[in-house]
Protein backbone atom coordinates (compact mmCIF):
# COMPACT_ATOMS: atom_id res chain seq x y z
CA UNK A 1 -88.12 2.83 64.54
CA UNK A 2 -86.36 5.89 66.31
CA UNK A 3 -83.72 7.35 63.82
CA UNK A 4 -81.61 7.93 66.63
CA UNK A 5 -81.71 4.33 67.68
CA UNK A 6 -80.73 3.10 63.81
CA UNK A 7 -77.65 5.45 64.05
CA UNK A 8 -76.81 4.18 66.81
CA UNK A 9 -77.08 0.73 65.83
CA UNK A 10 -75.52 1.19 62.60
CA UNK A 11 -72.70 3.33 64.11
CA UNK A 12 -72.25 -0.51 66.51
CA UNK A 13 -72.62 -2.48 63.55
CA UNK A 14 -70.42 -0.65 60.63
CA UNK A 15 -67.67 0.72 63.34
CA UNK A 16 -68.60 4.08 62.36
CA UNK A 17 -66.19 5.81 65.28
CA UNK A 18 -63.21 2.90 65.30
CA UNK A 19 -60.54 3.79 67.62
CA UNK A 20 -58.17 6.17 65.81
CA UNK A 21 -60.73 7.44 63.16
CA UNK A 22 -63.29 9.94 62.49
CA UNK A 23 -66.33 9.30 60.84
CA UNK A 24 -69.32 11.68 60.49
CA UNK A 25 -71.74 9.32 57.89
CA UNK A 26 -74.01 6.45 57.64
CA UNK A 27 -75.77 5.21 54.62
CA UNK A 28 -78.34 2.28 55.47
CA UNK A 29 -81.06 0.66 53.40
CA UNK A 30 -84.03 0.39 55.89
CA UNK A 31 -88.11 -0.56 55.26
CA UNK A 32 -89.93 1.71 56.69
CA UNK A 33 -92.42 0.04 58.81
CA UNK A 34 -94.55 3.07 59.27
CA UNK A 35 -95.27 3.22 55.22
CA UNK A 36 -94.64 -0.08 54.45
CA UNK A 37 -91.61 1.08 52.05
CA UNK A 38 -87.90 0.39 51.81
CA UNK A 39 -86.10 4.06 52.24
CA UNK A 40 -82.63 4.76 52.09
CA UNK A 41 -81.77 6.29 54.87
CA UNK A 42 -78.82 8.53 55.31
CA UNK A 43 -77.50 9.87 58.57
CA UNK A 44 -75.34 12.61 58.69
CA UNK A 45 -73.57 13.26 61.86
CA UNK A 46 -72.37 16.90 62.85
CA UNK A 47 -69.64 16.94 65.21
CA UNK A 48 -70.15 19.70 67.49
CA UNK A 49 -68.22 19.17 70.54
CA UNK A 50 -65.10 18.21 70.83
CA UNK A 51 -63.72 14.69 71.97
CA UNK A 52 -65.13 12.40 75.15
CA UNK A 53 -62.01 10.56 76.75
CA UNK A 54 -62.33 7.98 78.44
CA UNK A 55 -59.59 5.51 79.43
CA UNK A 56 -57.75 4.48 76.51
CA UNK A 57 -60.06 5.01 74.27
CA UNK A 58 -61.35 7.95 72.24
CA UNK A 59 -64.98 8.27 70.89
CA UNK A 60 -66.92 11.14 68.75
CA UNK A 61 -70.33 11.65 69.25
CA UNK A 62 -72.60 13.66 66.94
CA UNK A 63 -74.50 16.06 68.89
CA UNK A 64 -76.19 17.04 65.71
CA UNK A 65 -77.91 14.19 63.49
CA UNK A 66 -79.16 15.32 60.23
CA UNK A 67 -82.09 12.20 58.85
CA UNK A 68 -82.86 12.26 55.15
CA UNK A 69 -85.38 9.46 53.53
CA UNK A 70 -85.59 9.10 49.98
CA UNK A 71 -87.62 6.33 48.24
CA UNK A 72 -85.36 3.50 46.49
CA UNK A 73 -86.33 3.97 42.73
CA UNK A 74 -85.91 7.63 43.21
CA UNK A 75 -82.97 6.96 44.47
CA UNK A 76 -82.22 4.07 41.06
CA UNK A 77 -83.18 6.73 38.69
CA UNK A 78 -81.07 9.54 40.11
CA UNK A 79 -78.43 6.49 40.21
CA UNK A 80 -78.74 5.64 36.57
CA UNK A 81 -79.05 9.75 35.75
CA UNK A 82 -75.97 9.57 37.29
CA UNK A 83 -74.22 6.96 35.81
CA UNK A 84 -75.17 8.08 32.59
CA UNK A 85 -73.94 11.38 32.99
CA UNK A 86 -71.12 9.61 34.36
CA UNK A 87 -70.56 8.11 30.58
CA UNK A 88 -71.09 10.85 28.57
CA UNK A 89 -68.85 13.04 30.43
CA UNK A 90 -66.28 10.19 30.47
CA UNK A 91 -66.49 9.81 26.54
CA UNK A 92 -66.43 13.94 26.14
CA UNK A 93 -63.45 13.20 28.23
CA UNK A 94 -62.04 11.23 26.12
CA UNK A 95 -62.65 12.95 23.09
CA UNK A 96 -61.09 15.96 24.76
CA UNK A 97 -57.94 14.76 25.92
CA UNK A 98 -57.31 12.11 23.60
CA UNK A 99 -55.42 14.97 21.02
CA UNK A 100 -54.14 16.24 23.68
CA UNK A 101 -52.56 13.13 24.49
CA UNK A 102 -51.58 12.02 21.54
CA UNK A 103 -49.87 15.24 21.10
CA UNK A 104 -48.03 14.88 24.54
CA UNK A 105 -47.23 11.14 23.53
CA UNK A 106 -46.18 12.31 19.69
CA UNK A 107 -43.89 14.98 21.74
CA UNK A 108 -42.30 12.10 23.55
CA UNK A 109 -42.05 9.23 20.79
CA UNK A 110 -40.81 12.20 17.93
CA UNK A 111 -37.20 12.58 19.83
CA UNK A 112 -37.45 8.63 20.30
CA UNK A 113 -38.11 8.15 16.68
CA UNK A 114 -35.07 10.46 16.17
CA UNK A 115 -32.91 8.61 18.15
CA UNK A 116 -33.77 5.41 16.78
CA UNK A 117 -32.85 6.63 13.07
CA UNK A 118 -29.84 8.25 14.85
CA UNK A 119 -28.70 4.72 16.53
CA UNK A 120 -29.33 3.19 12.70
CA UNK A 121 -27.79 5.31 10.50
CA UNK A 122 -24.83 4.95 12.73
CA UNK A 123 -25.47 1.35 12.53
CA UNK A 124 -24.54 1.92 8.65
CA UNK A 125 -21.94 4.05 8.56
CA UNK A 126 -24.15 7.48 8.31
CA UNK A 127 -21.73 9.40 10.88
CA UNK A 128 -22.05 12.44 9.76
CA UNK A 129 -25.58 13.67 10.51
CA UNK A 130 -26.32 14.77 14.25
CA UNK A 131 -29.52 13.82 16.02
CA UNK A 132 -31.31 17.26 16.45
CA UNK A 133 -33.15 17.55 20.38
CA UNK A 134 -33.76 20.14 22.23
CA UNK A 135 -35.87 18.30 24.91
CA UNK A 136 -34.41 18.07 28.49
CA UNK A 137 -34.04 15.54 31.11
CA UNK A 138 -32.60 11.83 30.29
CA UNK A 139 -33.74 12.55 26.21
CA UNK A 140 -31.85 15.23 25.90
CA UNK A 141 -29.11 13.94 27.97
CA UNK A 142 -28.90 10.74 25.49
CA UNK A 143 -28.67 12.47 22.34
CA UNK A 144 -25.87 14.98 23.84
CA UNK A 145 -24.26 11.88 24.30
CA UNK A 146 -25.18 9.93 21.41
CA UNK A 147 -23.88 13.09 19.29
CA UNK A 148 -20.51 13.27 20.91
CA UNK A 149 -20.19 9.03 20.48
CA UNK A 150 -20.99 9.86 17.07
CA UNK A 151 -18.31 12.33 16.59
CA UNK A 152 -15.69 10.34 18.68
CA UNK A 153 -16.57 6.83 16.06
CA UNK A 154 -15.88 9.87 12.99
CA UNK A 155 -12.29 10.91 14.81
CA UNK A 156 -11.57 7.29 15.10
CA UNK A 157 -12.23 6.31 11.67
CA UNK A 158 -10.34 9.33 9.87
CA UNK A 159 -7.42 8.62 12.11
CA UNK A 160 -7.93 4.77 11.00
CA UNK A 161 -8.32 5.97 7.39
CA UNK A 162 -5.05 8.01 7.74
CA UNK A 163 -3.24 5.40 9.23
CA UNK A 164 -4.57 2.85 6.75
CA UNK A 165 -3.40 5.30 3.40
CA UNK A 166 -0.33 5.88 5.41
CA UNK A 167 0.40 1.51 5.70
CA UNK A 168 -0.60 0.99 2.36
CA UNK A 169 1.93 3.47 0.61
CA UNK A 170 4.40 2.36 2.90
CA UNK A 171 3.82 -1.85 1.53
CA UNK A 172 3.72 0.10 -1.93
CA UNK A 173 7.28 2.15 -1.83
CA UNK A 174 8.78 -1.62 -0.74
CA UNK A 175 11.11 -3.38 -2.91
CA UNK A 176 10.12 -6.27 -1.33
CA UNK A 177 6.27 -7.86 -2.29
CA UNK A 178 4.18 -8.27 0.43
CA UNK A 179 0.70 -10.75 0.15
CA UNK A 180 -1.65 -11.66 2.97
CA UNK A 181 -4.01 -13.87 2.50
CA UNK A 182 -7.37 -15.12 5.25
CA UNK A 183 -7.83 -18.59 6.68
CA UNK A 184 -9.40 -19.62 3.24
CA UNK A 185 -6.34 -18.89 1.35
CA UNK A 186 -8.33 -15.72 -0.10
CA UNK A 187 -6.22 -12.46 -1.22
CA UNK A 188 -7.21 -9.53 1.22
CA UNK A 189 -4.22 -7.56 0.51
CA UNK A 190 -1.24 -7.27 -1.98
CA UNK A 191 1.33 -4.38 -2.69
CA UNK A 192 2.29 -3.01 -6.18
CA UNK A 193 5.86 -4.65 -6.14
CA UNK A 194 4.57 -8.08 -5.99
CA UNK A 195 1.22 -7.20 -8.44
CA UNK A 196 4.07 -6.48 -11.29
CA UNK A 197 4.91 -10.15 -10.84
CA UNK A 198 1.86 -11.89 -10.14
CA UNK A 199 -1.37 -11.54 -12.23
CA UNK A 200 -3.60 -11.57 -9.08
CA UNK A 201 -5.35 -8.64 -7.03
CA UNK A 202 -7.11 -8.49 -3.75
CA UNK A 203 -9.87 -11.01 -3.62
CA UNK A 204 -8.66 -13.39 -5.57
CA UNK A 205 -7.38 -17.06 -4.41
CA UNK A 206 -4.21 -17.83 -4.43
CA UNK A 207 -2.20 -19.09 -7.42
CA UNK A 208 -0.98 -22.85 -7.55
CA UNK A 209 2.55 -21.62 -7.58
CA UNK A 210 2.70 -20.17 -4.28
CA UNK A 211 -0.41 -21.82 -2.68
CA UNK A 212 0.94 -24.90 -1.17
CA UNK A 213 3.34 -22.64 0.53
CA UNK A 214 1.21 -20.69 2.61
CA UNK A 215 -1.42 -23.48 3.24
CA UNK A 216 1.59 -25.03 4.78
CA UNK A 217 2.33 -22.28 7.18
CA UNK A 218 -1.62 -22.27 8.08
CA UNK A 219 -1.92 -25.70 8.24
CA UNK A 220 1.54 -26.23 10.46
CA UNK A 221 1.29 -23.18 12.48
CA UNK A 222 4.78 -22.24 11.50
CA UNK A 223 6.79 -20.06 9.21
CA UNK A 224 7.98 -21.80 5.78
CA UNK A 225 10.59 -20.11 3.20
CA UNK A 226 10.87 -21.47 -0.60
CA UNK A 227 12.01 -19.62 -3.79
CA UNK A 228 10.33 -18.86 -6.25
CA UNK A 229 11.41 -18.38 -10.23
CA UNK A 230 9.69 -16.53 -12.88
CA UNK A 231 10.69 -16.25 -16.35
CA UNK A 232 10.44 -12.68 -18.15
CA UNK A 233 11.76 -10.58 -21.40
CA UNK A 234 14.57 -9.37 -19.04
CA UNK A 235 15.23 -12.97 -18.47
CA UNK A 236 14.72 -15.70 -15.39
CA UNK A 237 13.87 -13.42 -12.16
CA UNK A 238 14.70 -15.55 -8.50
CA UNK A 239 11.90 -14.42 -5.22
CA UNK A 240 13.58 -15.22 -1.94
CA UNK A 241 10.43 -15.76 -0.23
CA UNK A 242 9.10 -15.92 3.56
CA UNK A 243 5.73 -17.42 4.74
CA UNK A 244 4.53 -16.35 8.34
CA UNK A 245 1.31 -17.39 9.74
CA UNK A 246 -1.05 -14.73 11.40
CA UNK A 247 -2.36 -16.18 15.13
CA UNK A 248 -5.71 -15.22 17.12
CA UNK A 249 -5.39 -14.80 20.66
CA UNK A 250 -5.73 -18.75 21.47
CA UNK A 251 -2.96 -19.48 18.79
CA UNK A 252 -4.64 -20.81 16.07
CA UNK A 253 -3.62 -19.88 12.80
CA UNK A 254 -6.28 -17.53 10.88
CA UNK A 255 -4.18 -16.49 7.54
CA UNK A 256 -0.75 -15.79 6.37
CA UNK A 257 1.42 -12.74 5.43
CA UNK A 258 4.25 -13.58 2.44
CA UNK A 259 7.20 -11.32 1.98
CA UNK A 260 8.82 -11.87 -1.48
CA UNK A 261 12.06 -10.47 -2.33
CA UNK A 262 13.90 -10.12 -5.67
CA UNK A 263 17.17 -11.59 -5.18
CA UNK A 264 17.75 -11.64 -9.27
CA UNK A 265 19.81 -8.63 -9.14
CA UNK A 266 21.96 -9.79 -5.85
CA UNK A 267 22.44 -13.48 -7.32
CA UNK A 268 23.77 -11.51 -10.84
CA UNK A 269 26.06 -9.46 -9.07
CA UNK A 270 27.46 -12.38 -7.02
CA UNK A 271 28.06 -14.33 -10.44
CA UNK A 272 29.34 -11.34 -12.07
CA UNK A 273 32.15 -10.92 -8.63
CA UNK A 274 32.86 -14.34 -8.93
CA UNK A 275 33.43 -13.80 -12.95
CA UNK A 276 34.75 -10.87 -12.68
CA UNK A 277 37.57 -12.21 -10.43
CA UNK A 278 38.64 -15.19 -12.62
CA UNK A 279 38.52 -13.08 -15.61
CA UNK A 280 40.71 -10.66 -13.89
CA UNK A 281 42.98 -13.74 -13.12
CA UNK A 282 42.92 -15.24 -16.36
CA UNK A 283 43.70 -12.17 -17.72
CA UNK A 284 46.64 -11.53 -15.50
CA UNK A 285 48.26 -15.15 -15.66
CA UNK A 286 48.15 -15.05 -19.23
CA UNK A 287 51.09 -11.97 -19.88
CA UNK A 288 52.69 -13.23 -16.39
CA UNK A 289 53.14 -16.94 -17.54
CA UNK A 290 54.61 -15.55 -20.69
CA UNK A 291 56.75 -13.22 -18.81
CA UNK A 292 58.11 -15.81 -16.72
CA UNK A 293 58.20 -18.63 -19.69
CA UNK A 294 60.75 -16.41 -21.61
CA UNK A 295 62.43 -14.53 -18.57
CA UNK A 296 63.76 -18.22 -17.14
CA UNK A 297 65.82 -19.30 -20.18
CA UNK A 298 67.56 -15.89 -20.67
CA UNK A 299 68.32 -16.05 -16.35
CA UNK A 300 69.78 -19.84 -16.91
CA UNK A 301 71.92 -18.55 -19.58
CA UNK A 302 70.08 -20.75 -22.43
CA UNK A 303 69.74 -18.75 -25.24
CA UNK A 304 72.87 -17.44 -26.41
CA UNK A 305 72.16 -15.93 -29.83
CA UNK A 306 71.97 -12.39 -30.12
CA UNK A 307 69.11 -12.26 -32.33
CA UNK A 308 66.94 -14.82 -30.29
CA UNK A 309 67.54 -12.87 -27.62
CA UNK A 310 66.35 -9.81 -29.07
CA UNK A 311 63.39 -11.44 -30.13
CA UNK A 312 62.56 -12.57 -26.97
CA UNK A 313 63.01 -9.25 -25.39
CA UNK A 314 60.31 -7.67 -27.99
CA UNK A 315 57.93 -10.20 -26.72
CA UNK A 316 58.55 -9.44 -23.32
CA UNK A 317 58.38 -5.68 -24.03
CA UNK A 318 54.66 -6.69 -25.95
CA UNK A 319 53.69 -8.53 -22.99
CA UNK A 320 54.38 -5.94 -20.47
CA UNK A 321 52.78 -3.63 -22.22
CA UNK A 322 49.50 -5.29 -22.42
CA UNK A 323 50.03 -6.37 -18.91
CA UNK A 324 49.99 -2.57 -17.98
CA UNK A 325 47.27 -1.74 -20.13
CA UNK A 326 45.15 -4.33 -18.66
CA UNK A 327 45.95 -2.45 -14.88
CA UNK A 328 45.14 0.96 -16.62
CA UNK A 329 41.77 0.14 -18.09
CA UNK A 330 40.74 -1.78 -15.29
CA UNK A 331 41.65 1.02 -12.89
CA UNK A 332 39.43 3.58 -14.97
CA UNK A 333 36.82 1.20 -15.60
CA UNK A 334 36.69 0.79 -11.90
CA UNK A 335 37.10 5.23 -11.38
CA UNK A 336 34.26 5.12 -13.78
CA UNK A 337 31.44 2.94 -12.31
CA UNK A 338 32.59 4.21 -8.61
CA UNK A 339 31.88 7.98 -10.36
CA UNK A 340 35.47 9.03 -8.74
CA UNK A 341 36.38 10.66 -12.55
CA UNK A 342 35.37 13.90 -13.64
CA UNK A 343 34.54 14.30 -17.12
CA UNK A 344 34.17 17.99 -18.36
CA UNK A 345 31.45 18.69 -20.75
CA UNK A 346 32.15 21.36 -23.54
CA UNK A 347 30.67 22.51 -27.53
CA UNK A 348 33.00 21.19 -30.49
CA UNK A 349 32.42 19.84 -33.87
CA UNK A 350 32.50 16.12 -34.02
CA UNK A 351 33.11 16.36 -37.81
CA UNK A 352 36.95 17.80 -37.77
CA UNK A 353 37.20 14.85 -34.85
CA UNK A 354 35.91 12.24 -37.00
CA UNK A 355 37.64 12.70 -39.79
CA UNK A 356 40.69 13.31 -37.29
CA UNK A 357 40.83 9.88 -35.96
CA UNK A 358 39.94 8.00 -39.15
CA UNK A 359 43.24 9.91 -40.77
CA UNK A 360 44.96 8.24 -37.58
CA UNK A 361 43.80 4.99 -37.71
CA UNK A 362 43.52 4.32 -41.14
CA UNK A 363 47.02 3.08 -42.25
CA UNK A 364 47.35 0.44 -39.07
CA UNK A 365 44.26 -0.70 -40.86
CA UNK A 366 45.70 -0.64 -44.35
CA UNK A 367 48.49 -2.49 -43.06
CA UNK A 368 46.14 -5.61 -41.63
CA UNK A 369 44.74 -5.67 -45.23
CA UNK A 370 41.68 -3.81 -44.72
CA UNK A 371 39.43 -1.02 -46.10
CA UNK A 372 38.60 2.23 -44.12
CA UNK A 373 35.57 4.07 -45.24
CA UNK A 374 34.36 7.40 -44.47
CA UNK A 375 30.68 7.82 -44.41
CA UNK A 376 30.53 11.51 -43.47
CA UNK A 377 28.37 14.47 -44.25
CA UNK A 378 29.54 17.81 -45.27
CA UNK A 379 28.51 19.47 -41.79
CA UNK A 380 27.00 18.25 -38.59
CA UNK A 381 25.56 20.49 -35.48
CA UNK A 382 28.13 20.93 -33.09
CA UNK A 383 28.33 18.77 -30.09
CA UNK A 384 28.06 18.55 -27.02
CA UNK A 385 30.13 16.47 -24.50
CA UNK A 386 33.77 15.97 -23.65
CA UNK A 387 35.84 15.44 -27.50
CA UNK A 388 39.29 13.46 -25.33
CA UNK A 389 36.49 10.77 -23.82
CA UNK A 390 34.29 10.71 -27.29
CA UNK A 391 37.89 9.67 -29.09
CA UNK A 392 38.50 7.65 -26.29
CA UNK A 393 35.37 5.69 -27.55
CA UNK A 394 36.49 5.90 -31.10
CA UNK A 395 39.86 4.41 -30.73
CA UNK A 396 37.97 1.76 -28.66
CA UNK A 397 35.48 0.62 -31.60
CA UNK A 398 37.52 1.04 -34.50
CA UNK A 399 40.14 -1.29 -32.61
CA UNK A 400 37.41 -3.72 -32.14
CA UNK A 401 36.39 -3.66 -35.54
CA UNK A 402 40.03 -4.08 -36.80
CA UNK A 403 40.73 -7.03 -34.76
CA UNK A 404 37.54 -9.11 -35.65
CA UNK A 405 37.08 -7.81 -39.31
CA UNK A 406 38.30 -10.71 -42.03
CA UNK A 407 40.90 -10.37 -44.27
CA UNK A 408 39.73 -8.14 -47.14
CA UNK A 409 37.12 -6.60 -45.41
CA UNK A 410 35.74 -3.09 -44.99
CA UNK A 411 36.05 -0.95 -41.31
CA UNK A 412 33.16 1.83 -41.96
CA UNK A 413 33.07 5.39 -39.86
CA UNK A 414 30.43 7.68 -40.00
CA UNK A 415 27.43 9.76 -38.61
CA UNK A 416 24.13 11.32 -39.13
CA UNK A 417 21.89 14.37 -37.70
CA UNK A 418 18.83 14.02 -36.68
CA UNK A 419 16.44 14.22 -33.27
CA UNK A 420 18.75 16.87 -31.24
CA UNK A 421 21.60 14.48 -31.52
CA UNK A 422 23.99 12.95 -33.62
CA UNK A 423 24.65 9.35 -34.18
CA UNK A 424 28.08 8.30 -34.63
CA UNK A 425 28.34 4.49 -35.69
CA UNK A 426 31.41 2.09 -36.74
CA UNK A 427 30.69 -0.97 -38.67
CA UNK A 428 32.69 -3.41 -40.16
CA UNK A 429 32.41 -6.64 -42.00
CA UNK A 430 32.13 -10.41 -41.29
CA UNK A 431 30.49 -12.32 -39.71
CA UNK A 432 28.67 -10.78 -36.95
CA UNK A 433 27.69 -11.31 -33.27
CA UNK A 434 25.54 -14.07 -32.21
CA UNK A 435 22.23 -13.02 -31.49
CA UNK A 436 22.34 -14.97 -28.01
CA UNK A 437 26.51 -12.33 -27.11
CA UNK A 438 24.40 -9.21 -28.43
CA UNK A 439 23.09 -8.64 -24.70
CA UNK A 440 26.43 -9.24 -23.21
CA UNK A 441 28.92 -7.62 -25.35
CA UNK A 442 29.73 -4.30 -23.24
CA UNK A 443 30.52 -6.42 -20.25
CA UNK A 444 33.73 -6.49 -18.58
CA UNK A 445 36.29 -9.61 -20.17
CA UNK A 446 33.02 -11.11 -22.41
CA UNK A 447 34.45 -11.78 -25.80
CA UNK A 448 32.10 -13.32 -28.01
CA UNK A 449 34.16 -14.44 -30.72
CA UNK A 450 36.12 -17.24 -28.62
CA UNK A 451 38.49 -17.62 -31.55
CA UNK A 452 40.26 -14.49 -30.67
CA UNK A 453 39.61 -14.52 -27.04
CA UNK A 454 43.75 -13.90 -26.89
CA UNK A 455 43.13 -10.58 -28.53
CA UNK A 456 42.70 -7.47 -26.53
CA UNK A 457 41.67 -7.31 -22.44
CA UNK A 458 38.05 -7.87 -22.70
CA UNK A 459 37.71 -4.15 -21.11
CA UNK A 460 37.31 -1.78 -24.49
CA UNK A 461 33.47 -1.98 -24.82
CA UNK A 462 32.85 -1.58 -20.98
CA UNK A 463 34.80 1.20 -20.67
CA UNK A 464 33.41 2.62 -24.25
CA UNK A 465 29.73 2.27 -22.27
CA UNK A 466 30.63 3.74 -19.05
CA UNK A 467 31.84 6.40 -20.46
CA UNK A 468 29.22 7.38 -22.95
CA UNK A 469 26.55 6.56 -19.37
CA UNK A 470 28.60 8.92 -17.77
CA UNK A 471 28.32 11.77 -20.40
CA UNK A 472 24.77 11.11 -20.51
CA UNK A 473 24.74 9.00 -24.11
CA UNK A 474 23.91 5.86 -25.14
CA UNK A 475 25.42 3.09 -26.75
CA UNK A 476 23.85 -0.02 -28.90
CA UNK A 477 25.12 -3.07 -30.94
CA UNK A 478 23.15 -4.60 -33.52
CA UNK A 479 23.97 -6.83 -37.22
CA UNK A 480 22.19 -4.46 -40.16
CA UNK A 481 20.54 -6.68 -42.77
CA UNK A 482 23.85 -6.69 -45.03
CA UNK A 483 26.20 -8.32 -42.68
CA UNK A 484 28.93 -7.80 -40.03
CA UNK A 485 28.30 -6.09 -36.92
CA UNK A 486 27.15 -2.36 -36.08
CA UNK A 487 28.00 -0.16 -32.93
CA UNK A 488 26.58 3.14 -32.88
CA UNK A 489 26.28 5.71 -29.99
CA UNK A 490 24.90 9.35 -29.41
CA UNK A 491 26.04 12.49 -29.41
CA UNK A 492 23.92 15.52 -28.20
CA UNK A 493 23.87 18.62 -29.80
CA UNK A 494 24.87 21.87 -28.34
CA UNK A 495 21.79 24.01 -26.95
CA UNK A 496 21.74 27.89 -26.76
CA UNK A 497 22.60 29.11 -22.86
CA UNK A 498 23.93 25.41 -21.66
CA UNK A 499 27.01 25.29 -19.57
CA UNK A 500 29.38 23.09 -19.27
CA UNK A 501 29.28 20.24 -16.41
């Protein structure tokens, strides 16, 4: 067979020159029937010249053919050769560039890995630590910005934090308690006004006192208001309280908030007004009815007797005379607690004063048939204070003992040293104060003996207390084991350098 020929034939039957392409190669399989052998025969065409146009179409034609016939197992074992080397050098491959792969893929996965543990520490809180990159492109890029998220989350939560502290002191400096409770009726926050009065803390459920109150609001989707009362060693304490329910964004009711406030102190001072104003009235009608009781008769013309007439006008003169007495103290009882009167503070010795005013009082209470005694030291520190306002507060006791001390009984002065201060006490005999009026005595028009409730205004021991609060002392009553009543109050003793106020 002419080489030539097979080209050609193999260049018709493979397409070797297809319109559009160049091809300069043949590889055929062909039996030799010359040596009675297959060959491979490979054709290898040189293009020389350049292109033959004709028409429409384009064909290249070899003008040099290069022939080369190899035998077939020569050709297998050069194969196999071939393939094997093929393997070896693809496993040396391997070997070769599988470090340096895994070092290219370890340089891609490490800031991965580093983002990861970024993303999950910030998952739990960690905001603190920054993820450390210094690779470019989208990497880098993501870590810039997962650093400055990071950082943002931190601003957020320190101005939350602040804002938070800020809230809480604010519910703590309240008068008023504050408790809000979740949709389980579970504590998740409480103030230290309303801690003082309830034994619960955050996280605890709500007491049976107040907990049908605020499942109400929850349950009705509305506010409630009740009042609450709590007994303690200051006595029965009244909570004004308010019950709003907290709403999600579809309406639904998803806790409470309770605002509790102490309304004790108002309700006391509203009794005490209203108290203080029929006292005040009682007080006054009393000398005016008797006033006007003995006043009529002499303006009708129906006493006629000299000496009836003279008796009548010493009661009036009595009468009119408490009447203004009763305007005076309640005028400086009322310059006193409004802090309108001035009281000078100066040194002096309390002892010549003492022993002053028991001199002065002692024959009025001689003449009601009692005892005065003197329970004085030799020498006490000197004082402190304003002397007209501590006799003021003499006069005021001893008058009180006199007028509730028996028949026969025994009107006590005296002091003692000790502390810084000096404690000046009158006691008397008798009875005594019910342990039930020892609380109340030093209020305005309380008289505990009701017996006597015609004796005096009611005023002397509230003006004996302001005054002594004013001058910075303090005043107590009390019944000592041997009987009758006790009131003793301080007096502070002179320091070196301190000026008077």
């Amino acid at each position: 067979m002419n080489p030539a020929r097979a080209f050609r034939d193999g260049v018709r039957s493979a397409g070797l020159f297809p319109r559009g392409k160049r091809r300069s190669s043949l590889v055929v399989i062909w039996k030799s029937f010359t040596i009675k052998r297959v060959m491979l025969l490979v054709m290898l065409g040189i293009m020389v010249s350049s292109t033959l146009s004709l028409s429409m179409y384009e064909f290249w034609v070899p003008q040099l053919l290069v022939e080369a016939r190899v035998p077939l197992p020569m050709v297998s074992a050069v194969i196999a050769a071939l393939r094997h080397t093929l393997k070896v050098s693809s496993v040396l491959s391997m070997l070769i560039l599988m470090p340096l792969c895994a070092m290219a893929a370890m340089q891609i996965i490490k800031p991965l890995y580093s983002v990861r543990e970024r993303a999950v520490r910030m998952a739990e809180g960690d905001l603190q630590t920054p993820v450390d990159i210094r690779a470019g492109g989208e990497l880098g890029e993501l870590a810039v910005a997962l650093n400055a998220l990071s950082e943002k989350v931190c601003r957020s939560q320190d101005a939350l934090q602040v804002e938070r502290v800020r809230a809480l002191r604010i519910l703590n400096a309240l008068d008023e308690g504050i408790l809000s409770v979740d949709g389980n009726g579970v504590i998740n926050q409480i103030n230290l006004t309303l801690m003082a009065v309830l034994p619960v803390r955050a996280g605890d459920p709500l007491p049976e006192m107040i907990g049908e109150a605020f499942r109400a609001a929850m349950r009705e989707n509305t506010q409630t208001a009740f009042q609450l009362k709590q007994s303690s060693p200051q006595g029965e304490r009244i909570w004004a309280c308010k019950v709003l329910p907290m709403r999600s964004r579809d309406g639904a009711a998803i806790g409470a908030v309770g605002v509790f406030r102490d309304e004790t102190q108002a309700i006391r001072l509203e009794q005490t007004r209203r108290d203080y104003v029929a006292n005040v009235s009682h007080e006054l009608r009393s000398p005016l009815t008797a006033l006007r009781c003995l006043i009529e008769p002499l303006s009708d013309g129906m006493i006629q007797q000299e000496g009836k007439k003279q008796e009548i006008y010493d009661i009036l003169l009595r009468e009119t005379v408490r009447l203004s007495r009763l305007v005076d103290d309640m005028l400086e009882l009322s310059r006193l607690q409004s802090g309108a009167l001035a009281l000078e503070k100066m040194e002096f010795g309390p002892l010549p004063l003492l022993r002053q005013i028991a001199d002065m009082i002692e024959p009025r209470v001689v003449e009601r048939g009692l005892t005065l005694e003197r329970d004085l030291p030799q020498s006490l520190p000197v004082g402190f204070g304003n002397p007209d306002r501590i006799e003021q507060v003499l006069v005021a006791l001893l008058d009180n003992a006199e007028k509730f001390t028996p028949k026969g009984g025994v009107v006590t002065i005296g002091a003692e040293a000790s502390g810084g201060v000096t404690e000046i006490y009158v006691a008397n005999t008798g009875s005594g104060i019910a342990p039930e009026d020892l609380p109340h005595v030093f209020e305005r028009f309380y008289k505990a003996d009701k017996a006597h409730a015609g004796h005096g205004t009611g005023l002397g021991l509230a003006i004996a207390r302001e005054l002594l609060a004013r001058l910075g002392e303090t005043i107590r009553a009390e019944n000592p084991p041997e009987g009758g009543v006790r009131f003793t109050f301080t007096l502070r003793h002179a320091r070196t350098g301190e000026k008077a106020a």
